[in-house]
Structures are given as structure tokens and as C-alpha cells.
C-alpha atoms as a PDB file:
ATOM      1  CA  UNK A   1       2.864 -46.301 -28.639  1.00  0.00           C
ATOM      2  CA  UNK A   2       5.785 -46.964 -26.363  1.00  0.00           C
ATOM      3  CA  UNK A   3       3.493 -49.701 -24.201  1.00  0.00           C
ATOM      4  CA  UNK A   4       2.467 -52.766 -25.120  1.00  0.00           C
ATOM      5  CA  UNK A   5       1.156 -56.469 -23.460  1.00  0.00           C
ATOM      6  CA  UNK A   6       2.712 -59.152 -24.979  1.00  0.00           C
ATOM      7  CA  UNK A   7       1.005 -62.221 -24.226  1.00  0.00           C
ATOM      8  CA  UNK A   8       3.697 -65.196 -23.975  1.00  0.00           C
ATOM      9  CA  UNK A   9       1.377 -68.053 -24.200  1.00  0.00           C
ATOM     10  CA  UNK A  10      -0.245 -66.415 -27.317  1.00  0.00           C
ATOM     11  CA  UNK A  11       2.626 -65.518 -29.204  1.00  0.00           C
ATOM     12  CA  UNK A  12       4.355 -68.849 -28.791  1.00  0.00           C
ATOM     13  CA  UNK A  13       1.245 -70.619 -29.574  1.00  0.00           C
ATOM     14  CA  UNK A  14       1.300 -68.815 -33.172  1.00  0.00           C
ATOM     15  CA  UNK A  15       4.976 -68.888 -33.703  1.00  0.00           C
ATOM     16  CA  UNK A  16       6.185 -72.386 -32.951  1.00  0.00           C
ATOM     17  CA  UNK A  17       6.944 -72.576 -36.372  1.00  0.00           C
ATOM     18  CA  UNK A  18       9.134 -69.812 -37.047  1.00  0.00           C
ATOM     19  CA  UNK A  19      13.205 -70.625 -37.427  1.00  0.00           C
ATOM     20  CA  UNK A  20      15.315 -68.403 -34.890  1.00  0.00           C
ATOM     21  CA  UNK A  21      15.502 -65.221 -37.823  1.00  0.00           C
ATOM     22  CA  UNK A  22      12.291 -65.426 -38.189  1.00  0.00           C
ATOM     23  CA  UNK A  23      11.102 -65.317 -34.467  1.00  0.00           C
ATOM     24  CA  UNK A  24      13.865 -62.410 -34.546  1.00  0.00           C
ATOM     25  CA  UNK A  25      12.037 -60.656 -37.753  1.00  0.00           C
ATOM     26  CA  UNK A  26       8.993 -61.200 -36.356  1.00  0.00           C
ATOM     27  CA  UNK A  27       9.399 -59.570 -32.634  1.00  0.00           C
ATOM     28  CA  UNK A  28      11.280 -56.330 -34.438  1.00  0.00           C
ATOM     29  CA  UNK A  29       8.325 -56.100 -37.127  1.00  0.00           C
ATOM     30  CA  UNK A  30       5.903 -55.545 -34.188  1.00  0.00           C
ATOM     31  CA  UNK A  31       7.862 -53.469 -32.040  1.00  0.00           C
ATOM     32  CA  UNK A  32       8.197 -50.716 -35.401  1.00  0.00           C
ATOM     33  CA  UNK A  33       4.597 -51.293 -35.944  1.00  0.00           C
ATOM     34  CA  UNK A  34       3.180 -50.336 -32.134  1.00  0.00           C
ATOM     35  CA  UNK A  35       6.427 -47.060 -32.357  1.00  0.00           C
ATOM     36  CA  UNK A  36       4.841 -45.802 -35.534  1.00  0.00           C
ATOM     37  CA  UNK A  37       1.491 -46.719 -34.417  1.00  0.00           C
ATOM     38  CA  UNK A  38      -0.142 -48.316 -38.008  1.00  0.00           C
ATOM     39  CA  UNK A  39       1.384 -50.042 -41.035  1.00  0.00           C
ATOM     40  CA  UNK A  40       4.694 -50.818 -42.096  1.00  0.00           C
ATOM     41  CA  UNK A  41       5.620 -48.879 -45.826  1.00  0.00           C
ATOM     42  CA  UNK A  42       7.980 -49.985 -48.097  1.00  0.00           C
ATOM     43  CA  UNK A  43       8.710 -53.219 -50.197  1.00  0.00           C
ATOM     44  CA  UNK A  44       9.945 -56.112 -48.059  1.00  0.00           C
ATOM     45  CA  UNK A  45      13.545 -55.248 -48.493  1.00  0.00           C
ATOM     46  CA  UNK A  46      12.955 -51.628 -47.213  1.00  0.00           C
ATOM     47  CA  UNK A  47      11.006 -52.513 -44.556  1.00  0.00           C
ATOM     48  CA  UNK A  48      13.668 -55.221 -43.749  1.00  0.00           C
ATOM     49  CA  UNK A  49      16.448 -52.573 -43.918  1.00  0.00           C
ATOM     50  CA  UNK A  50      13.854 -50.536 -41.089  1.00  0.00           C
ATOM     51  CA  UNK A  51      13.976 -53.547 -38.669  1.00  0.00           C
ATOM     52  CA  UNK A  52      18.045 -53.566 -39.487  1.00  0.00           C
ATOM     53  CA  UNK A  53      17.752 -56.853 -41.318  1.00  0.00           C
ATOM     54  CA  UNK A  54      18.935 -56.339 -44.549  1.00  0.00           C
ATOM     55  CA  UNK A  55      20.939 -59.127 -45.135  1.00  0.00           C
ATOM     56  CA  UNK A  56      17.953 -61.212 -44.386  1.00  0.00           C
ATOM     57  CA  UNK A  57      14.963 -60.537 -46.422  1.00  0.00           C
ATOM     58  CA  UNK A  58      14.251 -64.204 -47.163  1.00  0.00           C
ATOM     59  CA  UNK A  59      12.980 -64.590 -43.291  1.00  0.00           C
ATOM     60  CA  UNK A  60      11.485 -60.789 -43.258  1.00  0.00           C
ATOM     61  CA  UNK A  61       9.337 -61.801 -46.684  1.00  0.00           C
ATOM     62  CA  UNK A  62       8.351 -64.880 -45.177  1.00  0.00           C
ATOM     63  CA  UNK A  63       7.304 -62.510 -41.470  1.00  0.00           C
ATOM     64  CA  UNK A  64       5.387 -61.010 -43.595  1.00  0.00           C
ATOM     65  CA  UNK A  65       3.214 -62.950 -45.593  1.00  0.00           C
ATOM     66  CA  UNK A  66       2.352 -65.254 -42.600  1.00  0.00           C
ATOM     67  CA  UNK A  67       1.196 -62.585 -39.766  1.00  0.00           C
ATOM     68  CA  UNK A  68       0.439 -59.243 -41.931  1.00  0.00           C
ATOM     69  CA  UNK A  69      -2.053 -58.132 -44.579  1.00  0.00           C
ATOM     70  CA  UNK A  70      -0.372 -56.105 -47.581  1.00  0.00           C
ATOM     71  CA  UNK A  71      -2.733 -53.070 -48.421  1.00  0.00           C
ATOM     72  CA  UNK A  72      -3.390 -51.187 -51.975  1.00  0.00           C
ATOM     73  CA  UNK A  73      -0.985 -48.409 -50.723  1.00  0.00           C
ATOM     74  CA  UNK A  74       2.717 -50.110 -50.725  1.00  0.00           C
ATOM     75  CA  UNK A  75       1.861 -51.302 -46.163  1.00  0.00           C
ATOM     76  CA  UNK A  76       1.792 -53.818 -44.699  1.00  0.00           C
ATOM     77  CA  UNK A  77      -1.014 -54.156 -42.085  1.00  0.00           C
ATOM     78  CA  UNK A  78      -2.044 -56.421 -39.035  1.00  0.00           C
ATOM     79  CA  UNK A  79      -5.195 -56.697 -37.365  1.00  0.00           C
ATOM     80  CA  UNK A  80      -4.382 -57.526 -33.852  1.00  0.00           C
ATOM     81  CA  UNK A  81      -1.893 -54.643 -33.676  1.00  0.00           C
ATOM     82  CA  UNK A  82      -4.359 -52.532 -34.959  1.00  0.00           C
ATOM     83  CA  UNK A  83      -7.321 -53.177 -32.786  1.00  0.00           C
ATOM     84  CA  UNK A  84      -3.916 -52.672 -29.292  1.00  0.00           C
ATOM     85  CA  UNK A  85      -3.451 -49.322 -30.575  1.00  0.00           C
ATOM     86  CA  UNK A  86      -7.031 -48.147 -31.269  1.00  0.00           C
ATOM     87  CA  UNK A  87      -7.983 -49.787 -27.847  1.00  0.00           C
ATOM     88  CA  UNK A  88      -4.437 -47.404 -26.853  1.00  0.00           C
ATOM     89  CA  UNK A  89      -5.988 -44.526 -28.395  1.00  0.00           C
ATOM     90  CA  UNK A  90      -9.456 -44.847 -26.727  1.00  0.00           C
ATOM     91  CA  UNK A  91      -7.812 -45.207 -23.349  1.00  0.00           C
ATOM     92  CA  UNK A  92      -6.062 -42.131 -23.570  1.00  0.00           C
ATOM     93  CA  UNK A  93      -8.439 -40.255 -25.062  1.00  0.00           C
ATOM     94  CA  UNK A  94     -10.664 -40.981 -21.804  1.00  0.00           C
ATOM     95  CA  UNK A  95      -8.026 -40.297 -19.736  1.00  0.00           C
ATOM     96  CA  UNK A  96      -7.065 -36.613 -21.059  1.00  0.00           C
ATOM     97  CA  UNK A  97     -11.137 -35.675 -20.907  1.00  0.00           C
ATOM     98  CA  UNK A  98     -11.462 -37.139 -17.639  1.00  0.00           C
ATOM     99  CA  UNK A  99      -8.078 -35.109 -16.515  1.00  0.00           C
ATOM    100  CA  UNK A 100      -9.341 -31.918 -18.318  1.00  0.00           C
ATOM    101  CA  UNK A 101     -12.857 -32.080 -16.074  1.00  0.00           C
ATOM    102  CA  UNK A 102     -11.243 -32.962 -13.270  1.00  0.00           C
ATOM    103  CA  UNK A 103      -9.121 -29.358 -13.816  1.00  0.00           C
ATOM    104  CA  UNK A 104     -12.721 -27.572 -14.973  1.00  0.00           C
ATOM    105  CA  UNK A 105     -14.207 -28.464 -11.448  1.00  0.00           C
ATOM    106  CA  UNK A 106     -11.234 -27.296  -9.600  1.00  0.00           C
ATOM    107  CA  UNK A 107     -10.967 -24.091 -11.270  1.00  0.00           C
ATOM    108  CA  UNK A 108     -14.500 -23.839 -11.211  1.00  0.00           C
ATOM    109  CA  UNK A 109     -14.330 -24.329  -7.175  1.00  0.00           C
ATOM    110  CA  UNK A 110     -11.982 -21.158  -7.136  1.00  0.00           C
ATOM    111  CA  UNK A 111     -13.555 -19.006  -9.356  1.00  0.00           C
ATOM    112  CA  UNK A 112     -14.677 -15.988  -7.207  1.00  0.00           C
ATOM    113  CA  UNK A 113     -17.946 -13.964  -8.610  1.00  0.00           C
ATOM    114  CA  UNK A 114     -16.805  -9.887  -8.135  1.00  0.00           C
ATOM    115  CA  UNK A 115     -20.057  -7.514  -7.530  1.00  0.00           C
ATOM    116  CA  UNK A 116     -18.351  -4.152  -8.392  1.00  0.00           C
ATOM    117  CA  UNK A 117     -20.075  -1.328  -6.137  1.00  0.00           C
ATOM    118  CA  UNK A 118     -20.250   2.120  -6.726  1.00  0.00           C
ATOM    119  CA  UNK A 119     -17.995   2.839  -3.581  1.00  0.00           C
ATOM    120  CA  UNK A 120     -15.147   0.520  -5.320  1.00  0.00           C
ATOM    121  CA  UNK A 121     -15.263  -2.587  -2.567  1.00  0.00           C
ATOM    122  CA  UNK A 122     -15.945  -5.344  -5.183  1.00  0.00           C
ATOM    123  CA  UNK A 123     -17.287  -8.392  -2.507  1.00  0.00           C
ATOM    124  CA  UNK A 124     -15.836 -11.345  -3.211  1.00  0.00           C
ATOM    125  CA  UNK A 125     -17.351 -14.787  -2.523  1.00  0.00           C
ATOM    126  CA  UNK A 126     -14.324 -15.856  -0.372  1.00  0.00           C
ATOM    127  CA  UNK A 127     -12.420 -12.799   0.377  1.00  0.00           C
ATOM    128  CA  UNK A 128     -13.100  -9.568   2.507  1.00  0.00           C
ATOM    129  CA  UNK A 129     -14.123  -6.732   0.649  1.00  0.00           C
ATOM    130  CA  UNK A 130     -11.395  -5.114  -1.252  1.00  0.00           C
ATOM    131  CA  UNK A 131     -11.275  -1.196  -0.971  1.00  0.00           C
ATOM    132  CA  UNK A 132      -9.834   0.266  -4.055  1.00  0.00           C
ATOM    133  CA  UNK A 133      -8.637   3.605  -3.488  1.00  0.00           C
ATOM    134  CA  UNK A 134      -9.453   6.797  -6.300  1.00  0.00           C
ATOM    135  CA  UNK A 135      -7.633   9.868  -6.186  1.00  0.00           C
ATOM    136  CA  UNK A 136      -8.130  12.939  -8.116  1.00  0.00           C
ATOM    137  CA  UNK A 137      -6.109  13.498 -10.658  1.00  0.00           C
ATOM    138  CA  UNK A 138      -4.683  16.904  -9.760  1.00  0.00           C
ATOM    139  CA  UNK A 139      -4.195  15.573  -6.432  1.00  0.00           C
ATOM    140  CA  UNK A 140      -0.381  14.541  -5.144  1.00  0.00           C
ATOM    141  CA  UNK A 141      -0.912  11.266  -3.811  1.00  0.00           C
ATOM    142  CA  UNK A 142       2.233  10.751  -1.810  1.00  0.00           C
ATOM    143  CA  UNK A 143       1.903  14.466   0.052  1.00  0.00           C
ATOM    144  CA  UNK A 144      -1.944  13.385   0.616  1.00  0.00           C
ATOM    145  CA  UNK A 145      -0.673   9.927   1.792  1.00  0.00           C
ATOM    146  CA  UNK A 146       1.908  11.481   4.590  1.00  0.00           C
ATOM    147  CA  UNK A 147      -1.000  13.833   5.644  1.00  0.00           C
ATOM    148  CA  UNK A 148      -3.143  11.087   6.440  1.00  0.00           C
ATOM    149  CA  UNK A 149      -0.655   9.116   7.748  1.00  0.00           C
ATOM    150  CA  UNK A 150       0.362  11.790  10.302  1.00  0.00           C
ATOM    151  CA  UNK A 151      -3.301  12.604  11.316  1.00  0.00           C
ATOM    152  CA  UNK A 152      -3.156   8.744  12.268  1.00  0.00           C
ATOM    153  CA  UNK A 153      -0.120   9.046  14.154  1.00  0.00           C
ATOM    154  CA  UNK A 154      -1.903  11.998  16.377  1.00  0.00           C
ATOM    155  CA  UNK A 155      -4.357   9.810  16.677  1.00  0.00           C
ATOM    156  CA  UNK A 156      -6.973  11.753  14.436  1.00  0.00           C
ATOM    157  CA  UNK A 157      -7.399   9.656  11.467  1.00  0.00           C
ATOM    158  CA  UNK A 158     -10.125  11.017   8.670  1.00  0.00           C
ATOM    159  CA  UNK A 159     -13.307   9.592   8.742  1.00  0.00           C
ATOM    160  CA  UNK A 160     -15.191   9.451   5.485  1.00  0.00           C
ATOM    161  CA  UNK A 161     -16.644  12.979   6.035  1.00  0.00           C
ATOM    162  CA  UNK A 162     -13.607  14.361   6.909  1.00  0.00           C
ATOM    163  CA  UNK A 163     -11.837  12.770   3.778  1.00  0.00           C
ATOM    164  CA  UNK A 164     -14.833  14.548   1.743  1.00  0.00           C
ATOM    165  CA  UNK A 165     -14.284  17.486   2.878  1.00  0.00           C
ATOM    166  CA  UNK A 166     -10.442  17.964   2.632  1.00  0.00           C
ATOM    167  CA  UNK A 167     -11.222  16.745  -1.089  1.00  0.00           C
ATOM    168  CA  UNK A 168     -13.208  19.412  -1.386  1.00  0.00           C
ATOM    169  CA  UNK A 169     -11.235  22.264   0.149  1.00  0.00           C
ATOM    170  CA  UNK A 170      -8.120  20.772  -1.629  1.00  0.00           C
ATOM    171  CA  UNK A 171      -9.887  20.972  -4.702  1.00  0.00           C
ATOM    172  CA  UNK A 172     -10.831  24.886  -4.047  1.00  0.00           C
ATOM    173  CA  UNK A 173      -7.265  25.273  -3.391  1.00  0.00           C
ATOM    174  CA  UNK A 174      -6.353  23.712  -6.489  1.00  0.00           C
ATOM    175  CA  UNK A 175      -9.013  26.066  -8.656  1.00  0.00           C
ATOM    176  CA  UNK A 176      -7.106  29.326  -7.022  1.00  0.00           C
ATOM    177  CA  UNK A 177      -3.819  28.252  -8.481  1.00  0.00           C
ATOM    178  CA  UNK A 178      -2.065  27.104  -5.235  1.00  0.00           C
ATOM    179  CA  UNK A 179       0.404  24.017  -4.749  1.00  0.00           C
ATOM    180  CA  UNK A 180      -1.365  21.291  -3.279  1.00  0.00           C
ATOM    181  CA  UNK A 181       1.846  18.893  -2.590  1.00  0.00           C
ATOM    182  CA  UNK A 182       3.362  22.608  -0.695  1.00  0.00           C
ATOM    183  CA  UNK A 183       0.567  22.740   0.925  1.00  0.00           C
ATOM    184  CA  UNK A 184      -0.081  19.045   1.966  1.00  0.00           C
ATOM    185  CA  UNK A 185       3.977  18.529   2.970  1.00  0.00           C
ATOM    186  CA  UNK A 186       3.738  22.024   5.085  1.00  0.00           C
ATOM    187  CA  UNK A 187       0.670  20.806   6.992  1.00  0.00           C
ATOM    188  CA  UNK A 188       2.442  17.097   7.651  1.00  0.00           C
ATOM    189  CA  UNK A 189       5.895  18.677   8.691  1.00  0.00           C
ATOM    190  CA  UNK A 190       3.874  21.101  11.284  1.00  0.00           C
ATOM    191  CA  UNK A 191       1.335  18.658  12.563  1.00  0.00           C
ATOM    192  CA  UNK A 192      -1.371  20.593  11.766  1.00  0.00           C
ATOM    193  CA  UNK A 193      -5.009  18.506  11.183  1.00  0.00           C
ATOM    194  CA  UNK A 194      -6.083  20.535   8.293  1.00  0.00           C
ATOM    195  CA  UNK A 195      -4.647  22.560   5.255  1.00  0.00           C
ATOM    196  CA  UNK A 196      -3.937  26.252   4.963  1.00  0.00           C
ATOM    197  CA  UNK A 197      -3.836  29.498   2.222  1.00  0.00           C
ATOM    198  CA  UNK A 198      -0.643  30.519   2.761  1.00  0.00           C
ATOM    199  CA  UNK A 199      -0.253  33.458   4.549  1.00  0.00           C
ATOM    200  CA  UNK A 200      -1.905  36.651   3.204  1.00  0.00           C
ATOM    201  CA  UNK A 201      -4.699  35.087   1.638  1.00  0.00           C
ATOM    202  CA  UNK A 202      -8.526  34.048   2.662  1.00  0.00           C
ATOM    203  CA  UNK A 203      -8.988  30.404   3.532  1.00  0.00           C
ATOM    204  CA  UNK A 204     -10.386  28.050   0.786  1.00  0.00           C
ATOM    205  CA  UNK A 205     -13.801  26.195   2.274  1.00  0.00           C
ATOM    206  CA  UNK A 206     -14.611  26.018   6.139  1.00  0.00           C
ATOM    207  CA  UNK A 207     -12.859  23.934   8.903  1.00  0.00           C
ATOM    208  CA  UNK A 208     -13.370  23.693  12.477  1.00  0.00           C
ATOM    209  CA  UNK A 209      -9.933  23.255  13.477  1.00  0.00           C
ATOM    210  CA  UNK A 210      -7.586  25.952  14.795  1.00  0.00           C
ATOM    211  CA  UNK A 211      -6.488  28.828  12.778  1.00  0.00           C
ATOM    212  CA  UNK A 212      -2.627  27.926  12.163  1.00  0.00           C
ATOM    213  CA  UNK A 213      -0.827  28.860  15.332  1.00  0.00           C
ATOM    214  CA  UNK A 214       1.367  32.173  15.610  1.00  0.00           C
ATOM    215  CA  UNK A 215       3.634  31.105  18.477  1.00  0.00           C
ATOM    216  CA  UNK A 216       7.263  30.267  17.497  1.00  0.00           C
ATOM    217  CA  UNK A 217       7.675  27.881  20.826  1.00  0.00           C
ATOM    218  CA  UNK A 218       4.381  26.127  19.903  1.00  0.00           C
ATOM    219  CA  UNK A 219       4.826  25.592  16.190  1.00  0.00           C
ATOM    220  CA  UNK A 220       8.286  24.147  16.644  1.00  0.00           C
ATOM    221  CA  UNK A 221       6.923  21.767  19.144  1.00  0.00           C
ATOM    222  CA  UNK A 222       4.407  20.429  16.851  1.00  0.00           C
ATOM    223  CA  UNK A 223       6.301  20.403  14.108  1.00  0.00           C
ATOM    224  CA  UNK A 224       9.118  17.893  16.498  1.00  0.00           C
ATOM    225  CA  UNK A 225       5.901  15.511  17.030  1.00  0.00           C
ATOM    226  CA  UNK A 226       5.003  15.842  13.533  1.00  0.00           C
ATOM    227  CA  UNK A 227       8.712  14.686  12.601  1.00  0.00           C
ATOM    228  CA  UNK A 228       8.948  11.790  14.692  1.00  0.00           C
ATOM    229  CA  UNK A 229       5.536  10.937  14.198  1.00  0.00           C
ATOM    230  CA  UNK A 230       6.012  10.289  10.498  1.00  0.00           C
ATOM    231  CA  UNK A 231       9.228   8.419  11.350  1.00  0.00           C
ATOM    232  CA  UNK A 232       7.432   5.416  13.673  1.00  0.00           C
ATOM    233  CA  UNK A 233       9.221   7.313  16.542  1.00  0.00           C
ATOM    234  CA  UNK A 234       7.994   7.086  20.302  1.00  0.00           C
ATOM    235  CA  UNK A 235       6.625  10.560  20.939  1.00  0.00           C
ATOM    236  CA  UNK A 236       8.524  12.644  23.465  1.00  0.00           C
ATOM    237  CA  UNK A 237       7.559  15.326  26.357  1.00  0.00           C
ATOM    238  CA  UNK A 238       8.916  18.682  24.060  1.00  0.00           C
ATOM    239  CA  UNK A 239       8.043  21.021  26.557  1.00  0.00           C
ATOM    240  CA  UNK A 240       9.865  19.796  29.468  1.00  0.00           C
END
């Protein structure tokens, strides 16, 4: 303990009698006892040496006999300063389980209860639902993620079907050998809304957009668009 009351009236009702040393011995006795929180150990003239009176053991000894209880086990004990520090003890102890429910509620009140889904958008209690993105694994994300970016740009972002199906024709592409992140950066740099075979070869899965255009003039128009698209540039009038 660090804390104590000291009751004035009460101590000088009890110590009236003590000489000046002995008052002294007295007041530095209880302060070690409350510090250490239970009995003094040692013979008299350790315990005096503890309380830095050394040269006084007469008025320690005397301390001693007349306010504490010597015990079996070489202490010295006193029952007033016992019952302070278990009354101490009890006080904190309520205190810290008091404090620790106090925390339990408050964590408890922002604990959030996640319903994983099968379409990965765990719903949260508090929180919109959180869309977790899964990519194949053969699939380059960052060429897949500037595709999609660039179909938003033209204004043609890819519904859910539309992402299903581009899975699915990328994957086909993928099976015949071809390079998807080629094929993915070709289609962003050109502006073109869906992915091609490179030239020569048959088309993997359907697709209702345009066959990839032939013209020189046209291709390098869309390909300018493309460009500034995909750098957050205002779109300008190429064919003027």
C-alpha cells in the first residue's frame, strides 16, 4: 500500500504516552508495515536498522511490545494494520472486476456478428456489406483490373453476366496456351470491350461485340481514348 488514513484523534489518543523517539519509532514502524503490506521480520534490532534507527533499539523494542503482536515465525504483527490493508485489498479487488466488466460490455457493444455468404459479402451488423473479390488463379489481376477499369471509363462497365462470361472466355483462352495479361493489356491499350485470339486463329467462346476493327485511322483513334481514358484524362474530339 502507498495510501493510508491516519486518524489524528485516534492515534494521539493511544500514544500520549510515548517519549519523542518513540512517537518517531512508532510512525516509521507503520509506514514499513502498510509499504510491505503485512508483518515486520527480523529481531528488534533488524527491524530497527529497517526503520533507520539503529542507534535506538531501546525505544524500537519498547514500539514494539506496546502496539504489535510477535508471531511463531521471527514478525511482528498488528491487527489494525492488518484489517486497513485487507479492507485495501477488497477495495481494489472490486474495483479491477468492476473495470474489467465495464471493458466486457463495451467490447461486447462492438462486436459485429459476420454471416459469410456464398457470393463473399459477409453482412455485418453495423457495416455495409463487404464484397470480397476472387480471382482465378491463372488470371493476371492487374491486366484484368485496367480492362475493367477502361470499360468504366467508356462508360461500359461489366455487369455480373458480363464478368461471367469474360471469365469464361478468358479461361478458354488460357486452356489453348495463349497469354492472358497480352491479351488483357492489348484489349485496354485499343479500347476494345472484349478480348481477342490473336490474329490467325478462331475466337475462344462467343461475344456480341464487334469483330476487332481493320481500319488503321479507326484503331488509332480508339486506342488515343483508350490512353487517356486510363490516365483520368478529359476525352478529346480525335477525329476533328
Amino acid at each position: 500500500m502507498h495510501y493510508f488514513q491516519f486518524n489524528i484523534g485516534d492515534y494521539a489518543s493511544h500514544t500520549r504516552h510515548l517519549s519523542l523517539l518513540e512517537d518517531l519509532a512508532y510512525r516509521r514502524l507503520l509506514d514499513v508495515y502498510y509499504l510491505k503490506d503485512g508483518a515486520l521480520v527480523g529481531t528488534v534490532a533488524e527491524v530497527a536498522r529497517q526503520i533507520g534507527m539503529r542507534e535506538h533499539i531501546p525505544e524500537v523494542e519498547q514500539v514494539l511490545q506496546d502496539f504489535f503482536i510477535a508471531d511463531n515465525q521471527g514478525g511482528w504483527g498488528h491487527i489494525r494494520c492488518d484489517a486497513e490493508i485487507a479492507h485495501f485489498r477488497d477495495k481494489s479487488l472490486k474495483a479491477s472486476n468492476a473495470g474489467k466488466a465495464s471493458a466486457e460490455r463495451r467490447n461486447n457493444g462492438r462486436s459485429t456478428d459476420v454471416q459469410p455468404t456464398n457470393n463473399h459479402k459477409p453482412i455485418t451488423n453495423n457495416h455495409e456489406p463487404v464484397i470480397i473479390e476472387v480471382y482465378p488463379l491463372w488470371l493476371p489481376i492487374d491486366s484484368w483490373k485496367g480492362w475493367v477499369e477502361m470499360r468504366k471509363q467508356r462508360k461500359r462497365p461489366l455487369t455480373d453476366r458480363a464478368k461471367a462470361r469474360a471469365y469464361k472466355k478468358l479461361e478458354a483462352l488460357h486452356s489453348a496456351g495463349h497469354d492472358i495479361n497480352e491479351l488483357l493489356d492489348r484489349s485496354t491499350i485499343n479500347g476494345w470491350l472484349d478480348i481477342y485470339e490473336p490474329k490467325g486463329t478462331t475466337n475462344a467462346g462467343n461475344s456480341n461485340h464487334a469483330a476487332e476493327p481493320t481500319n488503321p485511322m479507326v484503331r488509332a483513334v480508339i486506342a488515343s481514348q483508350a490512353r487517356r481514358a486510363t490516365n483520368g484524362e478529359r476525352p478529346t474530339d480525335d477525329w476533328a
